[in-house]
C-alpha atoms as a PDB file:
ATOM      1  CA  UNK A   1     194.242 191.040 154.686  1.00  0.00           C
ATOM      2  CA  UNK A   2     194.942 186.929 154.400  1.00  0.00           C
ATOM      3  CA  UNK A   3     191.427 185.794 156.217  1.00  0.00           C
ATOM      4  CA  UNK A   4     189.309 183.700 153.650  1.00  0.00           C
ATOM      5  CA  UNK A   5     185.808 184.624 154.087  1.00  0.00           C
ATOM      6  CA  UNK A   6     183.542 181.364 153.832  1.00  0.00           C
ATOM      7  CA  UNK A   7     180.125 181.911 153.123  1.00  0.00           C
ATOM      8  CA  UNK A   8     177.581 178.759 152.120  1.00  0.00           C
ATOM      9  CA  UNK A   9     181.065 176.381 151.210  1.00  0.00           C
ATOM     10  CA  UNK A  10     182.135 179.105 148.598  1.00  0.00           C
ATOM     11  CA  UNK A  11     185.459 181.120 149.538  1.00  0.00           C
ATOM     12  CA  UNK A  12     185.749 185.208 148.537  1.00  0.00           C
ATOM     13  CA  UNK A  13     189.035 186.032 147.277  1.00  0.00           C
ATOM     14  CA  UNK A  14     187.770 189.523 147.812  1.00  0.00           C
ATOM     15  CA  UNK A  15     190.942 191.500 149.384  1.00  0.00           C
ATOM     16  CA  UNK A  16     193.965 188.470 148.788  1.00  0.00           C
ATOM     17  CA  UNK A  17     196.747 188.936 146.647  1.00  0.00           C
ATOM     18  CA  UNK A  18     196.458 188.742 143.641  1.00  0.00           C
ATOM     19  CA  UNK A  19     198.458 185.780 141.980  1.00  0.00           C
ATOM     20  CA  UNK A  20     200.833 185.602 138.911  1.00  0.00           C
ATOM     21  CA  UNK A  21     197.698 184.376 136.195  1.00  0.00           C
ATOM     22  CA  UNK A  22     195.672 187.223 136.953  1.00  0.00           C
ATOM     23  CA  UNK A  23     198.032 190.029 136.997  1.00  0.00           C
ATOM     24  CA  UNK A  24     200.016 188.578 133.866  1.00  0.00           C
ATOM     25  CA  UNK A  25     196.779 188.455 132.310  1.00  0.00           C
ATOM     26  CA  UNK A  26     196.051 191.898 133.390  1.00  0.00           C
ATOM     27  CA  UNK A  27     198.924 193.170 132.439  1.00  0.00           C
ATOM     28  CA  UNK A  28     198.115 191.139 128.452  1.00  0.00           C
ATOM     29  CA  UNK A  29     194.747 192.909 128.036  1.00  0.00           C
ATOM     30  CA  UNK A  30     196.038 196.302 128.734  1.00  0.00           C
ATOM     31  CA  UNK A  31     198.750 196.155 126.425  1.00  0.00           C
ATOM     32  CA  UNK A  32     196.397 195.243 123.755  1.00  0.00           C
ATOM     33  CA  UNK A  33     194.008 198.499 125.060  1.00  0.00           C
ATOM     34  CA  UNK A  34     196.715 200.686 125.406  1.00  0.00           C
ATOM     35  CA  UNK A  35     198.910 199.622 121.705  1.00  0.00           C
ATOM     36  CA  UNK A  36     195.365 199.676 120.346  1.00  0.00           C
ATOM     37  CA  UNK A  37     194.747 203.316 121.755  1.00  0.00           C
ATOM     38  CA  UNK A  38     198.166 204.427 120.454  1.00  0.00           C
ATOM     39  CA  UNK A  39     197.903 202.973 117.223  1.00  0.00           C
ATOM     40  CA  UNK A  40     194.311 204.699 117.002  1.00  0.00           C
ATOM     41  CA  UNK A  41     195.633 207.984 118.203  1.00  0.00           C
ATOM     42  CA  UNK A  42     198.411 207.719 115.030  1.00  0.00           C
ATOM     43  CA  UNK A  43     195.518 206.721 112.439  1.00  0.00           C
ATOM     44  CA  UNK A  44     193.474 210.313 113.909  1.00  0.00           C
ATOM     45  CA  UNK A  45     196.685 212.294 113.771  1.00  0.00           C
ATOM     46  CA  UNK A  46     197.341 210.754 109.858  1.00  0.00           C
ATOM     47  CA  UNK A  47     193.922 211.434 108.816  1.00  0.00           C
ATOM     48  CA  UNK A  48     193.508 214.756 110.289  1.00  0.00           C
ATOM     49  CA  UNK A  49     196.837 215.911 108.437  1.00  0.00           C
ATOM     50  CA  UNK A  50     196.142 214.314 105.372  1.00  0.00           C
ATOM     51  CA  UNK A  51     192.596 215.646 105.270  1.00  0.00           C
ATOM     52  CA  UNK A  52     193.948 219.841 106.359  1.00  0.00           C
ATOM     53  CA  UNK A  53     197.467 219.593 104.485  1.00  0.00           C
ATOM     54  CA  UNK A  54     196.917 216.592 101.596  1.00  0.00           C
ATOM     55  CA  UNK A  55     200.559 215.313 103.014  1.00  0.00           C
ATOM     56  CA  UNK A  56     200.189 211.694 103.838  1.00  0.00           C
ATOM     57  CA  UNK A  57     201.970 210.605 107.124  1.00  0.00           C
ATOM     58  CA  UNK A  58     203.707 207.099 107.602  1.00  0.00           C
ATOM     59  CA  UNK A  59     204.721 206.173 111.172  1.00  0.00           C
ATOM     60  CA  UNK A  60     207.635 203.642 111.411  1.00  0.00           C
ATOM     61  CA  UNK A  61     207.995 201.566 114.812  1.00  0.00           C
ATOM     62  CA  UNK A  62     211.773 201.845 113.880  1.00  0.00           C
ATOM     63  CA  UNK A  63     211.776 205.948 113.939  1.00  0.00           C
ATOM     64  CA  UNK A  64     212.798 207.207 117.229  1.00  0.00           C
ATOM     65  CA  UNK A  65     210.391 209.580 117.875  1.00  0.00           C
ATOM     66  CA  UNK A  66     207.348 207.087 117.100  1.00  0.00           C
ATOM     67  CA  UNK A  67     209.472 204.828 120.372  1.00  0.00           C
ATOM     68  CA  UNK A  68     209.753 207.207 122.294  1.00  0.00           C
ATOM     69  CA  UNK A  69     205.688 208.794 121.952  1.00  0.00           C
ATOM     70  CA  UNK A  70     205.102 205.078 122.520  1.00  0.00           C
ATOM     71  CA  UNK A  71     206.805 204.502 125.619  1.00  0.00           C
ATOM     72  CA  UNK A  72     205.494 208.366 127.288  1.00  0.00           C
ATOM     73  CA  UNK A  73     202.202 206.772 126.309  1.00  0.00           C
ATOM     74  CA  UNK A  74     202.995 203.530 128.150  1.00  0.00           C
ATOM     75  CA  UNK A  75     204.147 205.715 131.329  1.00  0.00           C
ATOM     76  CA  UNK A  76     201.093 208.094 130.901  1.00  0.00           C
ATOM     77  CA  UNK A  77     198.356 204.620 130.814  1.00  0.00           C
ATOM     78  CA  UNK A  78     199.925 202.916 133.318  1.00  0.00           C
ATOM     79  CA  UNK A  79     200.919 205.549 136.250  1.00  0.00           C
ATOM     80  CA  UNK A  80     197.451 207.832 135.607  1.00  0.00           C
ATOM     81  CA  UNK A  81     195.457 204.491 135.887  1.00  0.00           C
ATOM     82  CA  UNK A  82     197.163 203.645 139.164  1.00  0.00           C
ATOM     83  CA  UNK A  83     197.528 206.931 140.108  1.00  0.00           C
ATOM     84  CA  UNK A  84     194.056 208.706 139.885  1.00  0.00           C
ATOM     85  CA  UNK A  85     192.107 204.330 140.428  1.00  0.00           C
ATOM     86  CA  UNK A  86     194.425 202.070 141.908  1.00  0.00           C
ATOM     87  CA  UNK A  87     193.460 200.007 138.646  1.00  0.00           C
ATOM     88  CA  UNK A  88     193.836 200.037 134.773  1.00  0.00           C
ATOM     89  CA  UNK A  89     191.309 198.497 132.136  1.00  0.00           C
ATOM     90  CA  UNK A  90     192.909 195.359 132.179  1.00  0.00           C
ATOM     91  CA  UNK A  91     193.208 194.924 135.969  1.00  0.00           C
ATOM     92  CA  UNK A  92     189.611 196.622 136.527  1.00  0.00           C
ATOM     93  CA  UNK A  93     188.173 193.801 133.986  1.00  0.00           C
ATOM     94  CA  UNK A  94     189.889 190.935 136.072  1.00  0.00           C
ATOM     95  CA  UNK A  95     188.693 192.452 139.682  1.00  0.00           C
ATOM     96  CA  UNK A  96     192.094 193.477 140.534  1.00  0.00           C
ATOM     97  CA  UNK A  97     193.285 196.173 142.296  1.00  0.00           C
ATOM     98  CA  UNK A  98     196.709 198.011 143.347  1.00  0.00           C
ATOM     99  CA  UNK A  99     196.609 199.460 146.813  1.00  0.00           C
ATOM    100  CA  UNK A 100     199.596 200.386 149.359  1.00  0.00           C
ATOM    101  CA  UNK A 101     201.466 197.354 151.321  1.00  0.00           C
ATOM    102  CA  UNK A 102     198.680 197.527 154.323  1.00  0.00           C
ATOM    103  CA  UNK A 103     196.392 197.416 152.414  1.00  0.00           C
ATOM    104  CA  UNK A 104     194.836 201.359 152.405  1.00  0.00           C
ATOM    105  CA  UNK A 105     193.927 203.200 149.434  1.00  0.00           C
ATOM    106  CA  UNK A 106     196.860 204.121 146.906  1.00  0.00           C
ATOM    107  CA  UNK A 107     198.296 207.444 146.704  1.00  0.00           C
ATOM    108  CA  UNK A 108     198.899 209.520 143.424  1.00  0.00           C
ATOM    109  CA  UNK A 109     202.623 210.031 143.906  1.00  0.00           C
ATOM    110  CA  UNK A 110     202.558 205.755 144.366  1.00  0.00           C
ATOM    111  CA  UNK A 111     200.748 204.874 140.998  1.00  0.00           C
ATOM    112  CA  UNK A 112     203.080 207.270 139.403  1.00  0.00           C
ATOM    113  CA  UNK A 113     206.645 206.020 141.518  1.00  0.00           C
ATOM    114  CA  UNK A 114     204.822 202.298 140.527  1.00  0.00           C
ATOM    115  CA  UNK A 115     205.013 203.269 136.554  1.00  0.00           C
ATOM    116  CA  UNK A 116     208.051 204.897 136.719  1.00  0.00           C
ATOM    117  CA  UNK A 117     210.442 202.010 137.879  1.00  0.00           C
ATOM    118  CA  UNK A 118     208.044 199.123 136.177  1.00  0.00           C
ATOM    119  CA  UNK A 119     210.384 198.743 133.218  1.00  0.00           C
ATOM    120  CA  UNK A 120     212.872 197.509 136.412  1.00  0.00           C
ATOM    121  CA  UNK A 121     211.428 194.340 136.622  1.00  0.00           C
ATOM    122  CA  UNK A 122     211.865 193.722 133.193  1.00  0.00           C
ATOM    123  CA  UNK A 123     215.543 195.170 132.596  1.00  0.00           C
ATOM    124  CA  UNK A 124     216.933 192.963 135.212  1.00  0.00           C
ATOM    125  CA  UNK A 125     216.263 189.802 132.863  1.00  0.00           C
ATOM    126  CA  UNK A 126     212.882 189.741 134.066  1.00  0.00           C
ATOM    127  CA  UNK A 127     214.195 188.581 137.566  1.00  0.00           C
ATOM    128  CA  UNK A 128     211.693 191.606 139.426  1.00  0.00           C
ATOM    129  CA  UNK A 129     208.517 189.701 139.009  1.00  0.00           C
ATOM    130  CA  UNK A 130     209.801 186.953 140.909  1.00  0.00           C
ATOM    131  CA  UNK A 131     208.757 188.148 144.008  1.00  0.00           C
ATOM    132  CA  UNK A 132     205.061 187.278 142.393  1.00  0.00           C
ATOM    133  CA  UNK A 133     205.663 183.554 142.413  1.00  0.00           C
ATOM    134  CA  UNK A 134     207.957 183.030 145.716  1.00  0.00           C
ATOM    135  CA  UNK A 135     206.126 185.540 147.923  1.00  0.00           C
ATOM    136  CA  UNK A 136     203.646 185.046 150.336  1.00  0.00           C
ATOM    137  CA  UNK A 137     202.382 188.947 149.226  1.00  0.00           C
ATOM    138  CA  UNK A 138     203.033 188.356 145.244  1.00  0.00           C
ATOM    139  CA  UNK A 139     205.297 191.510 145.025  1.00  0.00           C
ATOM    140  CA  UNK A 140     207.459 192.522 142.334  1.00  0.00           C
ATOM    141  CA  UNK A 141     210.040 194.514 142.259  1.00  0.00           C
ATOM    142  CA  UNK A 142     208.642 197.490 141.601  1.00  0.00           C
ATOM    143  CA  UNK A 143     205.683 196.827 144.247  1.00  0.00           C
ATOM    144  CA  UNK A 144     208.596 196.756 146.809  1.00  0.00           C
ATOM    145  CA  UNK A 145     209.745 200.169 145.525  1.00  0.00           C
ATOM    146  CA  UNK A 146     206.686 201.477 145.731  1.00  0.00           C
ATOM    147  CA  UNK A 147     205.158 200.212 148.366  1.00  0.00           C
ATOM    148  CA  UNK A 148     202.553 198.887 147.135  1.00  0.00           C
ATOM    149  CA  UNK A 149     200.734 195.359 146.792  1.00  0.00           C
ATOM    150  CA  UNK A 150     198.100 193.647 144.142  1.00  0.00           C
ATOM    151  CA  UNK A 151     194.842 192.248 145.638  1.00  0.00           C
ATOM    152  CA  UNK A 152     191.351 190.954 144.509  1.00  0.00           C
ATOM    153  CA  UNK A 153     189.223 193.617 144.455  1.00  0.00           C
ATOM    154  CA  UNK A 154     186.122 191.961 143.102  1.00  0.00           C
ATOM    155  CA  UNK A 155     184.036 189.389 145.243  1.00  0.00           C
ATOM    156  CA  UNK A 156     183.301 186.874 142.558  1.00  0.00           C
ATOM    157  CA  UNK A 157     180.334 185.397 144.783  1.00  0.00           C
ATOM    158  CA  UNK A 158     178.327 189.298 145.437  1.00  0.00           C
ATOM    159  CA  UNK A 159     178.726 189.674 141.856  1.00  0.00           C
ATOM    160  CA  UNK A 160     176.910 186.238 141.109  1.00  0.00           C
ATOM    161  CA  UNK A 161     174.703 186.631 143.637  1.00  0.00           C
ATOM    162  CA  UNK A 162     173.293 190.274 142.560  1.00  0.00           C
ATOM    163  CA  UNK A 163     173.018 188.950 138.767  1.00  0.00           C
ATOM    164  CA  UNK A 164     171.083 185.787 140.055  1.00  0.00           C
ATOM    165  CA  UNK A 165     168.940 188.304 142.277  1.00  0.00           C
ATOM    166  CA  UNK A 166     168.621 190.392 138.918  1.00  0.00           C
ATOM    167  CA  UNK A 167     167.782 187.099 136.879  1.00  0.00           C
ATOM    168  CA  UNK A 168     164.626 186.219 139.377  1.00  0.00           C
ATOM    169  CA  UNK A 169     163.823 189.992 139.646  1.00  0.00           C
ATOM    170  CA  UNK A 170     163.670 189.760 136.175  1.00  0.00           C
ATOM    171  CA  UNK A 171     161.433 186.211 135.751  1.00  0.00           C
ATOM    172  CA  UNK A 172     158.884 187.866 138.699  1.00  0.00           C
ATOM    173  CA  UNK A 173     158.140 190.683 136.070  1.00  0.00           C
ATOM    174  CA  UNK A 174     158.136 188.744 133.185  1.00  0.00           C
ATOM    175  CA  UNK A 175     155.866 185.949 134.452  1.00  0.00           C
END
């Protein structure tokens, strides 16, 4: 799962792990998607009630029940993406990819164990994504729980090379 593929003096990344950048990036962009869903979700639910009842509804981030929606949400995002795709939006827009430590396809009952004890690497101080920086595999904490591993799924050079193909396609027709 290490071998660089060279092809014409350009390397594919295409099946490495993936490093600390891209999945803290990742991991950015879907918060925003998945806060940004949520927050939608409670603007539907506020209009809807307002428009059948004429009761306005105010969310607070400081009522309990708002939390703890918020963090089921979190849960639901996170382990269904990994679960049912191996990926979420965030990862899926960076060409990254969650599959199982040797590198086969990622089970359900994985994604959702991977969701579950995520909030690990965070509650101990922030000390479980250090496996990401000091490993050769770029494992956190709750990869090693769940057995699972973070890779480049998306071959940067195919991808150029189809749009290029596209691009001349594209300037035959036209021309």
């Amino acid at each position: 799962m290490t071998t660089r593929t060279v092809q014409a003096g350009q390397e594919s990344y295409q099946g490495h792990y993936a490093g600390s950048v891209s999945r803290f990036t990742a991991y950015v962009i879907d918060l925003v998607v998945s806060t940004g869903v949520f927050a939608l979700a409670l603007a539907a639910i506020s209009f809807g009630v307002r428009v059948v009842t004429g009761h306005d509804i105010t969310w607070n981030r400081s009522n309990i029940v708002v939390a703890v929606i918020f963090v089921a949400w979190q849960f639901t995002y996170f382990g269904y993406s990994w679960a049912v795709s191996g990926r979420t939006f965030g990862m899926a827009g960076l060409g990254l990819c969650v599959v199982r430590a040797d590198g086969s396809s990622l089970e359900a009952r994985q994604g959702v164990i991977r969701a579950l004890v995520f909030p690990l690497s965070f509650l101990l101080f922030g000390l479980g994504f250090l496996g990401i920086l000091v490993q050769r595999e770029h494992r956190a904490l709750h990869d090693l729980i769940a057995g699972s591993a973070v890779i480049y799924a998306w071959d940067a050079r195919a991808a150029r090379l189809r749009f290029l193909a596209r691009q001349a396609e594209l300037g035959v027709r036209g021309g």
